[in-house]
Protein backbone atom coordinates (compact mmCIF):
# COMPACT_ATOMS: atom_id res chain seq x y z
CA UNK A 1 0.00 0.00 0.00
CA UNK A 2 1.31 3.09 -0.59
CA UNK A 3 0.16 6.72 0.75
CA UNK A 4 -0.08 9.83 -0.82
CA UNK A 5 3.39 10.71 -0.39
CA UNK A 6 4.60 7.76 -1.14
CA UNK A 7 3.03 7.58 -4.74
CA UNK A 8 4.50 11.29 -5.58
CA UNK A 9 7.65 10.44 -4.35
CA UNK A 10 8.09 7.71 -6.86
CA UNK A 11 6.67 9.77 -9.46
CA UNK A 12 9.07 12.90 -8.27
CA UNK A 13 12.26 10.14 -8.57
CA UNK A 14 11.27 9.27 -12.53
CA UNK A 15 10.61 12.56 -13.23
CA UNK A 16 14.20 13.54 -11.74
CA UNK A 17 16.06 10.83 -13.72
CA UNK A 18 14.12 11.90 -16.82
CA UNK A 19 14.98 15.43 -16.35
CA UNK A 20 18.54 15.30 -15.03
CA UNK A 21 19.14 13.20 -18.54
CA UNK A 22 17.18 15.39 -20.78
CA UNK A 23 19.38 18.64 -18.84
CA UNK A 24 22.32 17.02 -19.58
CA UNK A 25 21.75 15.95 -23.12
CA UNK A 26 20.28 19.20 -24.75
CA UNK A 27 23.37 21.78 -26.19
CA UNK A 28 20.70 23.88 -27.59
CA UNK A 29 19.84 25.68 -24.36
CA UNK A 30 21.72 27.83 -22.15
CA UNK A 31 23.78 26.25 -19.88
CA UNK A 32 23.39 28.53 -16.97
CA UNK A 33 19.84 28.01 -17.65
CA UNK A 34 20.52 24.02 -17.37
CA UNK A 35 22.52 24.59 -14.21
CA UNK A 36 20.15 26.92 -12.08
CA UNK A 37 17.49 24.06 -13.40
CA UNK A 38 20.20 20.80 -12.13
CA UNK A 39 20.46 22.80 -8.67
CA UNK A 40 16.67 23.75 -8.33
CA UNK A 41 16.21 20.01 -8.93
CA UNK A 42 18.98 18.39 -6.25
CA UNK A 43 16.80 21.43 -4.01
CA UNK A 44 13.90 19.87 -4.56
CA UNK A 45 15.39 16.31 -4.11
CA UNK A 46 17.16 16.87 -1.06
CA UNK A 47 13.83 18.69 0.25
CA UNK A 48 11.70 15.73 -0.59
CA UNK A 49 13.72 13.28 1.21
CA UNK A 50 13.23 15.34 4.32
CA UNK A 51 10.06 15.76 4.04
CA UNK A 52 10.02 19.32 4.44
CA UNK A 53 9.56 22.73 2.28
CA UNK A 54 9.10 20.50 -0.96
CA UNK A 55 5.65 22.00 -1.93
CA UNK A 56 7.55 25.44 -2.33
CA UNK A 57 10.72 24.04 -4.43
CA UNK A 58 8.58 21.62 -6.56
CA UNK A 59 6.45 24.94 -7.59
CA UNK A 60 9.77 26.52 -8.49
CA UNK A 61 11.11 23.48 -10.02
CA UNK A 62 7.95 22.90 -12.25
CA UNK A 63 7.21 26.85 -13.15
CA UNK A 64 11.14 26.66 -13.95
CA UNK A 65 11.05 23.77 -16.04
CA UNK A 66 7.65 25.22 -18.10
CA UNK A 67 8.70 28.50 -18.70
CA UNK A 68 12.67 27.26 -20.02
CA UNK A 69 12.13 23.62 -21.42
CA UNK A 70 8.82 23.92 -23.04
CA UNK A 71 9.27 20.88 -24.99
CA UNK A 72 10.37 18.59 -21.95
CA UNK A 73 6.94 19.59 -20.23
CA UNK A 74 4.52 16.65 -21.46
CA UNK A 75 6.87 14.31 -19.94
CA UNK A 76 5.88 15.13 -16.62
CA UNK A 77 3.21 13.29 -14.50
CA UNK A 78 -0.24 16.23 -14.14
CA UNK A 79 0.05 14.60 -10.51
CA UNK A 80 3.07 16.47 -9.62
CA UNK A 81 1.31 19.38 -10.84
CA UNK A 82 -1.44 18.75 -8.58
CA UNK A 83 0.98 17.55 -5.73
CA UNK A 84 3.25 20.37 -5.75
CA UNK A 85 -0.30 22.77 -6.16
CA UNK A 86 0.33 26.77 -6.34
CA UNK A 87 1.16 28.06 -9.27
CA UNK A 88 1.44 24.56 -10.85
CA UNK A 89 -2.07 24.13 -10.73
CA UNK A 90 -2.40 26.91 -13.66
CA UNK A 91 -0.71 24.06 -15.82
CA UNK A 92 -3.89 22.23 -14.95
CA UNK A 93 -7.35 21.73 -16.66
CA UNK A 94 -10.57 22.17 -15.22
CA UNK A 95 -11.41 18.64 -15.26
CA UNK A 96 -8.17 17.32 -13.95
CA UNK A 97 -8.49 19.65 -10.96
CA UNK A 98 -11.71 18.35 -10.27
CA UNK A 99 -10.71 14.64 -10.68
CA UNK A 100 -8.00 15.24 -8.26
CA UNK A 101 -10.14 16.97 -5.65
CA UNK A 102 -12.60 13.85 -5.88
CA UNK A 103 -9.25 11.69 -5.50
CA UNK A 104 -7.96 13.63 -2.38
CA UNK A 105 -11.70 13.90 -0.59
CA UNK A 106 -11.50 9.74 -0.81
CA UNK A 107 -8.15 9.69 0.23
CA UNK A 108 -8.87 11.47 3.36
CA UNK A 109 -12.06 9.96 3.85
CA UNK A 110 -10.48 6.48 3.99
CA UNK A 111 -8.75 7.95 6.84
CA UNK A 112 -5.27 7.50 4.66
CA UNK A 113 -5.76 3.81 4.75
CA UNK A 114 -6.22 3.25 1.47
CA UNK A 115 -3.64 2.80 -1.32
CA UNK A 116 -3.55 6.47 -3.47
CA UNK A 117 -2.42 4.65 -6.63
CA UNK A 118 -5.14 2.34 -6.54
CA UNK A 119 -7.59 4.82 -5.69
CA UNK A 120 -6.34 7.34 -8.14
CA UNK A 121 -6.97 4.54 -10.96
CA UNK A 122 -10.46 4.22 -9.98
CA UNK A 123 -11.16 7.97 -10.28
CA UNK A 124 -9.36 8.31 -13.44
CA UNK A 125 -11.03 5.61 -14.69
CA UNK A 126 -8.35 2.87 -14.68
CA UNK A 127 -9.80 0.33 -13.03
């Protein structure tokens, strides 16, 4: 079973492999650019693994990685949109914001018992 952290934090680690590659691979863009991206992405790592101040450094990472890598932006889970929230939620449609709501009122109505993953499949129509 895993919890709502749990599932992001998977999601957050292929993301970061994914982007850390695609960073490190593309001579087109500016390389300070690349670098401020590579540190606001260790931030965000380091801050995940403690568990604390990642909602605020996975906003900056996102809005970072939307407004400079365009292209690189339908590789990311819309959960760690939604996860992150703030201004990443503008990245968001309607609908999906209202499919996640539905997903996090069931989540906390199981009293966090239940697995997020499988619950998220069932509101998104997976199961």
């Amino acid at each position: 079973m895993k919890d709502r952290f749990e599932y992001h934090w998977q999601l957050f680690q292929n993301f970061d492999a994914t982007l850390e590659a695609f960073l490190k691979q593309t001579p087109d863009h500016d390389p300070q650019s690349c670098a401020e991206t590579l540190s606001l992405l260790e931030e965000t790592r380091e801050a995940m693994t403690a568990r604390a101040h990642y909602p605020e450094k996975g906003q900056m990472l996102l809005s970072r990685m939307v407004a400079h890598f365009p292209a690189f932006t339908p590789h990311v889970q819309r959960d760690l949109f939604w996860f992150f929230g703030g201004d990443c939620l503008h990245f968001l449609a309607d609908d999906e914001i209202e499919k996640f709501q539905v997903l996090e009122e069931r989540y906390y109505d199981s009293g966090e018992q239940a697995d997020y993953g499988d619950l998220r499949a069932q509101v998104f129509g997976m199961h």
